[in-house]
PDB file of N, CA and C in Angstrom:
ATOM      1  N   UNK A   1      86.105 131.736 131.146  1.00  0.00           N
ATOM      2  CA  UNK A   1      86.103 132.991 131.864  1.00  0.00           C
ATOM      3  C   UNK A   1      87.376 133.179 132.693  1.00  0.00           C
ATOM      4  N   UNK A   2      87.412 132.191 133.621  1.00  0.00           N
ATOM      5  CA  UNK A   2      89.229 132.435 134.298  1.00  0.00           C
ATOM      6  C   UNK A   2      90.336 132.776 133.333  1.00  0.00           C
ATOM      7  N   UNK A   3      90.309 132.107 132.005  1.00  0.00           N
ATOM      8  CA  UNK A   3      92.042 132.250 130.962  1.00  0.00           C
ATOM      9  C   UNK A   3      91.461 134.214 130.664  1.00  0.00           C
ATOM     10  N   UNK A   4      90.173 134.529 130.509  1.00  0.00           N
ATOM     11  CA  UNK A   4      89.701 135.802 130.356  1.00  0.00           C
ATOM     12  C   UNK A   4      90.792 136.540 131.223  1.00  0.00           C
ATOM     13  N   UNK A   5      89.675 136.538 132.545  1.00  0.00           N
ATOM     14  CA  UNK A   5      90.386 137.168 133.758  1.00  0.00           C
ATOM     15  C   UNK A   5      92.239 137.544 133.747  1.00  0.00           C
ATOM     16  N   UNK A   6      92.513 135.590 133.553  1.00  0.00           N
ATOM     17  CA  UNK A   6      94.236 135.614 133.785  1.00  0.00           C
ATOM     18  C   UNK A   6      95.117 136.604 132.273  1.00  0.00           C
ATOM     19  N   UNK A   7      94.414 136.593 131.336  1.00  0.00           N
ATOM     20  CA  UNK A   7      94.980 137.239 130.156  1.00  0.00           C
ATOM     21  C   UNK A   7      94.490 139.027 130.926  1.00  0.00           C
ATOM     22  N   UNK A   8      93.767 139.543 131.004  1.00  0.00           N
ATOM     23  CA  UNK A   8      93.387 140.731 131.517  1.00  0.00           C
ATOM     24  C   UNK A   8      94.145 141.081 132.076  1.00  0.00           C
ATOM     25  N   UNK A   9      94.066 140.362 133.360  1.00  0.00           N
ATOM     26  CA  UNK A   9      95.127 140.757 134.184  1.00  0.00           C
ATOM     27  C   UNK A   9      96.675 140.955 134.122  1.00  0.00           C
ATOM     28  N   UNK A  10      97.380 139.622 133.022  1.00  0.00           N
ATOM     29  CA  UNK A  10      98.700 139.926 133.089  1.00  0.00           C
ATOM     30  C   UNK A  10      98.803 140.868 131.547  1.00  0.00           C
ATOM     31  N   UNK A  11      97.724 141.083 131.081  1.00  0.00           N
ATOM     32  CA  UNK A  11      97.824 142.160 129.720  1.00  0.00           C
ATOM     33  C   UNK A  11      97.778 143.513 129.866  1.00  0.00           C
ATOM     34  N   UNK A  12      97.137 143.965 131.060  1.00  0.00           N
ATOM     35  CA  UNK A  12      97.221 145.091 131.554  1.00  0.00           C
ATOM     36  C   UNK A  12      95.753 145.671 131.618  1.00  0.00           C
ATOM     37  N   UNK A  13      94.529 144.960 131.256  1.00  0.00           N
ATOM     38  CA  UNK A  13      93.208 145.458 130.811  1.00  0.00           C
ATOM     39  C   UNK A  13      92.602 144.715 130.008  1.00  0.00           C
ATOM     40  N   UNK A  14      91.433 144.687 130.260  1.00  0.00           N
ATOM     41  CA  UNK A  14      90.304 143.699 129.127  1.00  0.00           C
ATOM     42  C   UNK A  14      90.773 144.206 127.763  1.00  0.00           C
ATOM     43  N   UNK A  15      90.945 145.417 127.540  1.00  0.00           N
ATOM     44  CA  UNK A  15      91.297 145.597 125.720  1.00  0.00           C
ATOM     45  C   UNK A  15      92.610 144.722 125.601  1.00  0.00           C
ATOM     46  N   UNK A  16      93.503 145.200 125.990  1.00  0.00           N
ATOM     47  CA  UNK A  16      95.209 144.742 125.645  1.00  0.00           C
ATOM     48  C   UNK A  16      94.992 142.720 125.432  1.00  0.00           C
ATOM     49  N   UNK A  17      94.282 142.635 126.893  1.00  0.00           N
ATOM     50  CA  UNK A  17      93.824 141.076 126.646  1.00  0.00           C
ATOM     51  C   UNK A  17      93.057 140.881 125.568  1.00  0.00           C
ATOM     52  N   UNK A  18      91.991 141.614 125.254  1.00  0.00           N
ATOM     53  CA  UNK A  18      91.240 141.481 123.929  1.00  0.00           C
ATOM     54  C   UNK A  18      92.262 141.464 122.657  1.00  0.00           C
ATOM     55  N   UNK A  19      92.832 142.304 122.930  1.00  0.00           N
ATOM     56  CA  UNK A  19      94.362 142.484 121.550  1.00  0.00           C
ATOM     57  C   UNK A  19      95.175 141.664 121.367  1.00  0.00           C
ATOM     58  N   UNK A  20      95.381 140.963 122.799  1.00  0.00           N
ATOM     59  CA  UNK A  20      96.219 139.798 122.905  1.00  0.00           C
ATOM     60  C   UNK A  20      95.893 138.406 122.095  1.00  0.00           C
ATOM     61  N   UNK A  21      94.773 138.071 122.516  1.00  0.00           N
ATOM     62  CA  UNK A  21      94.052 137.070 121.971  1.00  0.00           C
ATOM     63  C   UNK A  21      93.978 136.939 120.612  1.00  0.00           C
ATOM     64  N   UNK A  22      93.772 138.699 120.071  1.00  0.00           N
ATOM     65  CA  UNK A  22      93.135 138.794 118.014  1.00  0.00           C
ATOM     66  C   UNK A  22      94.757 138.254 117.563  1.00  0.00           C
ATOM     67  N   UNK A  23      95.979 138.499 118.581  1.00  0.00           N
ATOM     68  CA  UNK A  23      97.132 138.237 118.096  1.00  0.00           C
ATOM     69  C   UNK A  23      97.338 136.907 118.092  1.00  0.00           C
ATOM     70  N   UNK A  24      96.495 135.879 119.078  1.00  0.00           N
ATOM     71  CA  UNK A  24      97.411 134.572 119.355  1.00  0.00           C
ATOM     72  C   UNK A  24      96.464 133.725 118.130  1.00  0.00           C
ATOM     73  N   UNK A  25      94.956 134.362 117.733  1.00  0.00           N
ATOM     74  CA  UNK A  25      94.500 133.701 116.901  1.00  0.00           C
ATOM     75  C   UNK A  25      95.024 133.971 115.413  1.00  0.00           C
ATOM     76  N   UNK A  26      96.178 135.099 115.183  1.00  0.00           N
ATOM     77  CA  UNK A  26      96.743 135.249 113.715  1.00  0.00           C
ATOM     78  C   UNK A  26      97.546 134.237 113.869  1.00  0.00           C
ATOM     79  N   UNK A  27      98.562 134.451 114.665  1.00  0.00           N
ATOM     80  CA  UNK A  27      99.243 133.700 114.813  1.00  0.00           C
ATOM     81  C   UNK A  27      98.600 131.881 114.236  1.00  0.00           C
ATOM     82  N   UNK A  28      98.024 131.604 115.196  1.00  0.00           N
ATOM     83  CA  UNK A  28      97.506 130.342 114.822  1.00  0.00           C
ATOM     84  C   UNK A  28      97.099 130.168 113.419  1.00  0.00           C
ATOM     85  N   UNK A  29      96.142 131.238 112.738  1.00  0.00           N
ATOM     86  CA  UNK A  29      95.919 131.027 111.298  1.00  0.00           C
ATOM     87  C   UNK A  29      97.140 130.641 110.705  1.00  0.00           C
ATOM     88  N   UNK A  30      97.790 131.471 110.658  1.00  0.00           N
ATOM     89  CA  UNK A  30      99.245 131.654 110.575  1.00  0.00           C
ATOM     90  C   UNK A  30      99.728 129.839 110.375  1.00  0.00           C
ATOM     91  N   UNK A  31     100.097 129.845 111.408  1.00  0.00           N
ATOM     92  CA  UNK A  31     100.847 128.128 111.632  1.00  0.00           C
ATOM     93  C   UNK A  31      99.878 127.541 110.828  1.00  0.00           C
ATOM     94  N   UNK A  32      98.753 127.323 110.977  1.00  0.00           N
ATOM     95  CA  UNK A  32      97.681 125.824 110.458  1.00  0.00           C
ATOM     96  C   UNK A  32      98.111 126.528 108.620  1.00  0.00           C
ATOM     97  N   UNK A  33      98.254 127.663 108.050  1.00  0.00           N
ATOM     98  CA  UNK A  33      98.558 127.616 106.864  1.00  0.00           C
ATOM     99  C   UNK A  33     100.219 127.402 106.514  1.00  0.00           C
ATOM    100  N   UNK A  34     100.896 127.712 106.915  1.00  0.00           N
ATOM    101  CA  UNK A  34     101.706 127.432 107.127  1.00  0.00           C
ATOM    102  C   UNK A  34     102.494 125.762 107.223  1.00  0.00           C
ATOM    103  N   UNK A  35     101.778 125.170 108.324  1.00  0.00           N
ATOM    104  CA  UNK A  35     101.656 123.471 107.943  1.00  0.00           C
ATOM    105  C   UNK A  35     101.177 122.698 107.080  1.00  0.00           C
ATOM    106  N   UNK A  36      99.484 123.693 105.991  1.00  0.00           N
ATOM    107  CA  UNK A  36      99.603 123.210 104.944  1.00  0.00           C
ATOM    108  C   UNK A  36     100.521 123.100 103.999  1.00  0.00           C
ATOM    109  N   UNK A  37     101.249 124.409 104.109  1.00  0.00           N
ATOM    110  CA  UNK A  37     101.719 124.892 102.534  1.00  0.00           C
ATOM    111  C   UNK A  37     103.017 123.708 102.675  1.00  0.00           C
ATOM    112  N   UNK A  38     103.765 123.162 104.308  1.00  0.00           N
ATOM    113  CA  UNK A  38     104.566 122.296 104.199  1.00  0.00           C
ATOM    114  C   UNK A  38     104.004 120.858 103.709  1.00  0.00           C
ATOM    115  N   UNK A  39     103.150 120.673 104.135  1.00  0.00           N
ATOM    116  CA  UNK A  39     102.569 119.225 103.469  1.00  0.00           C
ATOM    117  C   UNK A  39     102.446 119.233 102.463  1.00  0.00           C
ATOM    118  N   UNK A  40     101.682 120.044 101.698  1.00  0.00           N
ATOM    119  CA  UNK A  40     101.729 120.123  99.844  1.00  0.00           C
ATOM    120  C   UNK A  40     103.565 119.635  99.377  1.00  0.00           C
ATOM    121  N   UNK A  41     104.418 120.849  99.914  1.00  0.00           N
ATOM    122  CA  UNK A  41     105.735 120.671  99.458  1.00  0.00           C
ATOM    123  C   UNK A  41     106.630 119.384  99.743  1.00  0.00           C
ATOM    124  N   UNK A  42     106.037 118.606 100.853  1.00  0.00           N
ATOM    125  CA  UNK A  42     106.676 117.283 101.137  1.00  0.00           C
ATOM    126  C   UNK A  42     106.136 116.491 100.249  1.00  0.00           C
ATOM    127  N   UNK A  43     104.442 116.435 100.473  1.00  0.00           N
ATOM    128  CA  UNK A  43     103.998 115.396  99.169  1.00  0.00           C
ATOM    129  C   UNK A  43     104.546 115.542  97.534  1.00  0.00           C
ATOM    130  N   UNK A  44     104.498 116.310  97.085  1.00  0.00           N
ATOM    131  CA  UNK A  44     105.543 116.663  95.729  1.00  0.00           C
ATOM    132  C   UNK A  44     107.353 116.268  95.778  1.00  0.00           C
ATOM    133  N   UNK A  45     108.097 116.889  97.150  1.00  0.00           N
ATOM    134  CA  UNK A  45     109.482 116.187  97.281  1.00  0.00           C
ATOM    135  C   UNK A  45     108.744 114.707  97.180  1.00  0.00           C
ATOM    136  N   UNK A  46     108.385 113.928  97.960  1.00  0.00           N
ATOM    137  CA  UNK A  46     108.045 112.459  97.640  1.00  0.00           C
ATOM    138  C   UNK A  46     108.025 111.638  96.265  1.00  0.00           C
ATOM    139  N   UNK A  47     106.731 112.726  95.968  1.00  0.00           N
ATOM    140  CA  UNK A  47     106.407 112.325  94.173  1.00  0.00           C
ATOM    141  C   UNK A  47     107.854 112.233  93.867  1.00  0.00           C
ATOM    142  N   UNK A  48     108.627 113.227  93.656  1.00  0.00           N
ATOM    143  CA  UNK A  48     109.629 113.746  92.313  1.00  0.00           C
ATOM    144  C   UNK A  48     110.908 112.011  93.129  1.00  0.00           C
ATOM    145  N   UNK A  49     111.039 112.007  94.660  1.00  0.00           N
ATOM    146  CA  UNK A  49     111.884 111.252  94.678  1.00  0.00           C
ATOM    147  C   UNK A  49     111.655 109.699  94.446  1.00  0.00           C
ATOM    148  N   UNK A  50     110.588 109.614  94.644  1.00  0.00           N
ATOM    149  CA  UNK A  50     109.872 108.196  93.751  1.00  0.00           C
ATOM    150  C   UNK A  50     110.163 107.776  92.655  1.00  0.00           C
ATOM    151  N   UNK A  51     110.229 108.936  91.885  1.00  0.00           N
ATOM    152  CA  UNK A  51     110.364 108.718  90.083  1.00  0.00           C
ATOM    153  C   UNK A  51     111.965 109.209  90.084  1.00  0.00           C
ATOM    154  N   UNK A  52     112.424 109.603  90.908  1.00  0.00           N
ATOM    155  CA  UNK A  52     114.376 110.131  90.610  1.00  0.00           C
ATOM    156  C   UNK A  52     114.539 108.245  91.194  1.00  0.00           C
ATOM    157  N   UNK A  53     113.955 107.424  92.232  1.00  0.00           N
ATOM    158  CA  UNK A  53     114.529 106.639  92.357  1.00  0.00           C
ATOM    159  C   UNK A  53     114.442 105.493  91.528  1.00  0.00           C
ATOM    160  N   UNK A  54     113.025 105.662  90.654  1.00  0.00           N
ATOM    161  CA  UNK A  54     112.909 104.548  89.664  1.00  0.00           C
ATOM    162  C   UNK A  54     113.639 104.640  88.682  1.00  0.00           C
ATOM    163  N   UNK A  55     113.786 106.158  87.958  1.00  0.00           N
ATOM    164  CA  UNK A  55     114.304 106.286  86.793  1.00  0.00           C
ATOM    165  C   UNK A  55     115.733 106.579  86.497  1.00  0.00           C
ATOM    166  N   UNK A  56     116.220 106.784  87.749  1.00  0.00           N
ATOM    167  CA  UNK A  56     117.529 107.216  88.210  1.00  0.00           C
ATOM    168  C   UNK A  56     117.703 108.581  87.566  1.00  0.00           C
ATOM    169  N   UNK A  57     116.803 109.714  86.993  1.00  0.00           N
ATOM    170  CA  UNK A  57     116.808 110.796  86.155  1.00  0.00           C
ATOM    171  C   UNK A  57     116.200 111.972  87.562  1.00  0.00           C
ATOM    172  N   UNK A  58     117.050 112.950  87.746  1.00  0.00           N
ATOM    173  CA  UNK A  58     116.152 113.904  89.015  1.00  0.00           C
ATOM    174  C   UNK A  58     115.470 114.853  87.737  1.00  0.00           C
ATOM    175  N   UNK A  59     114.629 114.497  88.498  1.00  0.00           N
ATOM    176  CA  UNK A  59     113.397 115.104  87.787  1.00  0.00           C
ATOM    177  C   UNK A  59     113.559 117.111  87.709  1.00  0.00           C
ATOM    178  N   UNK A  60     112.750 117.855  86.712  1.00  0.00           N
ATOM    179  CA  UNK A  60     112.985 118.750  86.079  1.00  0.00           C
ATOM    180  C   UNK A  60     112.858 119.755  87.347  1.00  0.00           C
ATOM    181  N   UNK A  61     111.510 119.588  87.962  1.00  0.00           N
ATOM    182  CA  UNK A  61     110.508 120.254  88.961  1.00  0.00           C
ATOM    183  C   UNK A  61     111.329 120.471  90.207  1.00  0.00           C
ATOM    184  N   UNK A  62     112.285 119.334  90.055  1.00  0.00           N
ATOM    185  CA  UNK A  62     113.061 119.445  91.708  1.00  0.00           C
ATOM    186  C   UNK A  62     113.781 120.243  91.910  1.00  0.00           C
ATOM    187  N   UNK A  63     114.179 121.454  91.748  1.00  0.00           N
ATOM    188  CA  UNK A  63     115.088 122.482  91.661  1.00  0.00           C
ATOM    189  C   UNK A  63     114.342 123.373  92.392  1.00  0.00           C
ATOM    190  N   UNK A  64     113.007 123.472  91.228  1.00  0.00           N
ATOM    191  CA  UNK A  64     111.827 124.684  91.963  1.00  0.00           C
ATOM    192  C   UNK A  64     111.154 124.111  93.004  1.00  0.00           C
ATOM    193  N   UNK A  65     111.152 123.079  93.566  1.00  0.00           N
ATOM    194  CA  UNK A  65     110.184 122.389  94.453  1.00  0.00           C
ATOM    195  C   UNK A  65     111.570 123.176  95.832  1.00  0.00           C
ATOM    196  N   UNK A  66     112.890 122.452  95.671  1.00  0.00           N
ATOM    197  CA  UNK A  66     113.610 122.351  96.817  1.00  0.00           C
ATOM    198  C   UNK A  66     113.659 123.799  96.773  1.00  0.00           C
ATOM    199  N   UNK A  67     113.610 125.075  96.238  1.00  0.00           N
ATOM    200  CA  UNK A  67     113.974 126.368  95.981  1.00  0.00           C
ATOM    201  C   UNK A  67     112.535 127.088  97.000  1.00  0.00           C
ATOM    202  N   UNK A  68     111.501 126.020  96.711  1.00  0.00           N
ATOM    203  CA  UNK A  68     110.420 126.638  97.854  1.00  0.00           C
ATOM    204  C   UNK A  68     110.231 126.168  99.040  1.00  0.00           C
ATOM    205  N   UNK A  69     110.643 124.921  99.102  1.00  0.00           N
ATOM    206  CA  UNK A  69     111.242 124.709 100.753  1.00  0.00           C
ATOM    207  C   UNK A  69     111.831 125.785 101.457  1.00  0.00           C
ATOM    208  N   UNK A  70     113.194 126.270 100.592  1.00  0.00           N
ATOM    209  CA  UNK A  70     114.021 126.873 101.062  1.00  0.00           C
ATOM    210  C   UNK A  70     113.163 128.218 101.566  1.00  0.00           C
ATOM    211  N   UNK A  71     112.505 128.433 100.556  1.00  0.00           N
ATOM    212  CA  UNK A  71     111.133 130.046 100.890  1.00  0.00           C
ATOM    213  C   UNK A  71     110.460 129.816 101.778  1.00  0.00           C
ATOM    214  N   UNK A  72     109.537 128.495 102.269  1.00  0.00           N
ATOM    215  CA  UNK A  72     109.239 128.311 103.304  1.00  0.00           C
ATOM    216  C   UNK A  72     109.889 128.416 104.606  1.00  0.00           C
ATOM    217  N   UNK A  73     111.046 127.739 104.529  1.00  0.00           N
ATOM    218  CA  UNK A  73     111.732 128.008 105.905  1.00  0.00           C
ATOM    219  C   UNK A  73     111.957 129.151 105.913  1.00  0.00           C
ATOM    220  N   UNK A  74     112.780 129.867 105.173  1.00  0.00           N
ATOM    221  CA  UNK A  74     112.939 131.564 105.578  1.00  0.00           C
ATOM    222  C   UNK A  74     111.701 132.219 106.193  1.00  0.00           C
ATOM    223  N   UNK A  75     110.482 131.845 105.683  1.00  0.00           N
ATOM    224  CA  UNK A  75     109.428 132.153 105.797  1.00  0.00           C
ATOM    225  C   UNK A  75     109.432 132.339 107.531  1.00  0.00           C
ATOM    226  N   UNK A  76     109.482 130.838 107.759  1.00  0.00           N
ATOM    227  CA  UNK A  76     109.315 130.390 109.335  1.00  0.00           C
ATOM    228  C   UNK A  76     109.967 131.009 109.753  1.00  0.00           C
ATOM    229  N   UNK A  77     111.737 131.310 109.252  1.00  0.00           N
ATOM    230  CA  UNK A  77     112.041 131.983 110.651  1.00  0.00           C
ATOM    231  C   UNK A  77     112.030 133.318 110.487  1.00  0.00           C
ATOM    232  N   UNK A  78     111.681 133.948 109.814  1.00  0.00           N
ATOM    233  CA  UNK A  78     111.275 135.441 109.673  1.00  0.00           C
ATOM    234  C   UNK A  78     110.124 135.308 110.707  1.00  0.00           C
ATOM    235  N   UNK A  79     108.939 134.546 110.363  1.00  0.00           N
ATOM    236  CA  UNK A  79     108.158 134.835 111.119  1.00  0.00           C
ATOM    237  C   UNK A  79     108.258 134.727 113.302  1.00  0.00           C
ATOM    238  N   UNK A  80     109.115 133.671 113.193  1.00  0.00           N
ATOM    239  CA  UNK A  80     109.628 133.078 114.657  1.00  0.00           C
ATOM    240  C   UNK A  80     110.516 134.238 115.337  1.00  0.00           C
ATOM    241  N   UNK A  81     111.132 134.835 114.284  1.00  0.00           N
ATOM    242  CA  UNK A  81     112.447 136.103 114.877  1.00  0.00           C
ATOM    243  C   UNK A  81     111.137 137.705 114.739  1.00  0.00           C
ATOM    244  N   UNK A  82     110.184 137.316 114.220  1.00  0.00           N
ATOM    245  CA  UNK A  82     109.340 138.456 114.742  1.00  0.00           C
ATOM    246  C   UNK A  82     109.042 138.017 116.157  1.00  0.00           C
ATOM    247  N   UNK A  83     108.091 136.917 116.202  1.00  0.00           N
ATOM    248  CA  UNK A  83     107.462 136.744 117.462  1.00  0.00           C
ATOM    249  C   UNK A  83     108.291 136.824 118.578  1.00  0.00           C
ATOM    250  N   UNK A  84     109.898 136.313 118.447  1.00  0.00           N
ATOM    251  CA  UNK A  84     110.617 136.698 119.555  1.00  0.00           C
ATOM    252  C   UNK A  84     111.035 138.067 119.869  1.00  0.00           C
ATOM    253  N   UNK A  85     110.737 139.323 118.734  1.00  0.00           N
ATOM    254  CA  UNK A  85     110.882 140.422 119.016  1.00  0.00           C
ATOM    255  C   UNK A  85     109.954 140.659 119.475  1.00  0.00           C
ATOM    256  N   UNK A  86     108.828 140.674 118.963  1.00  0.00           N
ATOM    257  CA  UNK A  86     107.167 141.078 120.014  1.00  0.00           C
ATOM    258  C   UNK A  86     107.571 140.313 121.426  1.00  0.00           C
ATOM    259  N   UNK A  87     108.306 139.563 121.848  1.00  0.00           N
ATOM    260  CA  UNK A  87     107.872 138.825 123.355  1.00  0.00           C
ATOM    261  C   UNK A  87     108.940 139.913 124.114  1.00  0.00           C
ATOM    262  N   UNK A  88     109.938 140.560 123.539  1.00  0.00           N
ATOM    263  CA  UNK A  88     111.229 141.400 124.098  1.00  0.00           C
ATOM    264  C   UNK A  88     110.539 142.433 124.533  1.00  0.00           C
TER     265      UNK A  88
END
């Protein structure tokens, strides 16, 4: 009930605080999928560098694997250079 109150108050009103909150919980969906989709892509970099280090051959997949890293991060900071525009 107080983080209630303290969001109300510096939100401008129980709604805006209510609005505030539906935002900090996207957000959060947001990240926890987000940290999956990085764990999937690390466990696969792993796989592929396991077998590039046994076989000394870089494997076929690693091109498109490192190509969605790269989508992920853009991802992140698209999403990070929003949230710092919403805080402006």
């Amino acid at each position: 009930m107080p983080k209630l109150l303290v969001d109300s108050a510096l939100a401008g009103g129980a709604a805006a605080a209510a609005s505030n909150a539906s935002v900090r919980h996207e957000v959060i969906a947001q990240m926890f999928s987000t940290h999956r989709l990085l764990a999937t892509i690390a466990n696969n970099v792993n796989q592929m560098a396991k077998a590039t280090n046994a076989t000394g051959d870089v494997q076929a997949e690693m091109v498109a694997t490192l190509r969605k890293v790269r989508e992920v991060a853009d991802r992140i900071d698209a999403f990070v250079d929003e949230l710092s525009g919403a805080a402006s």
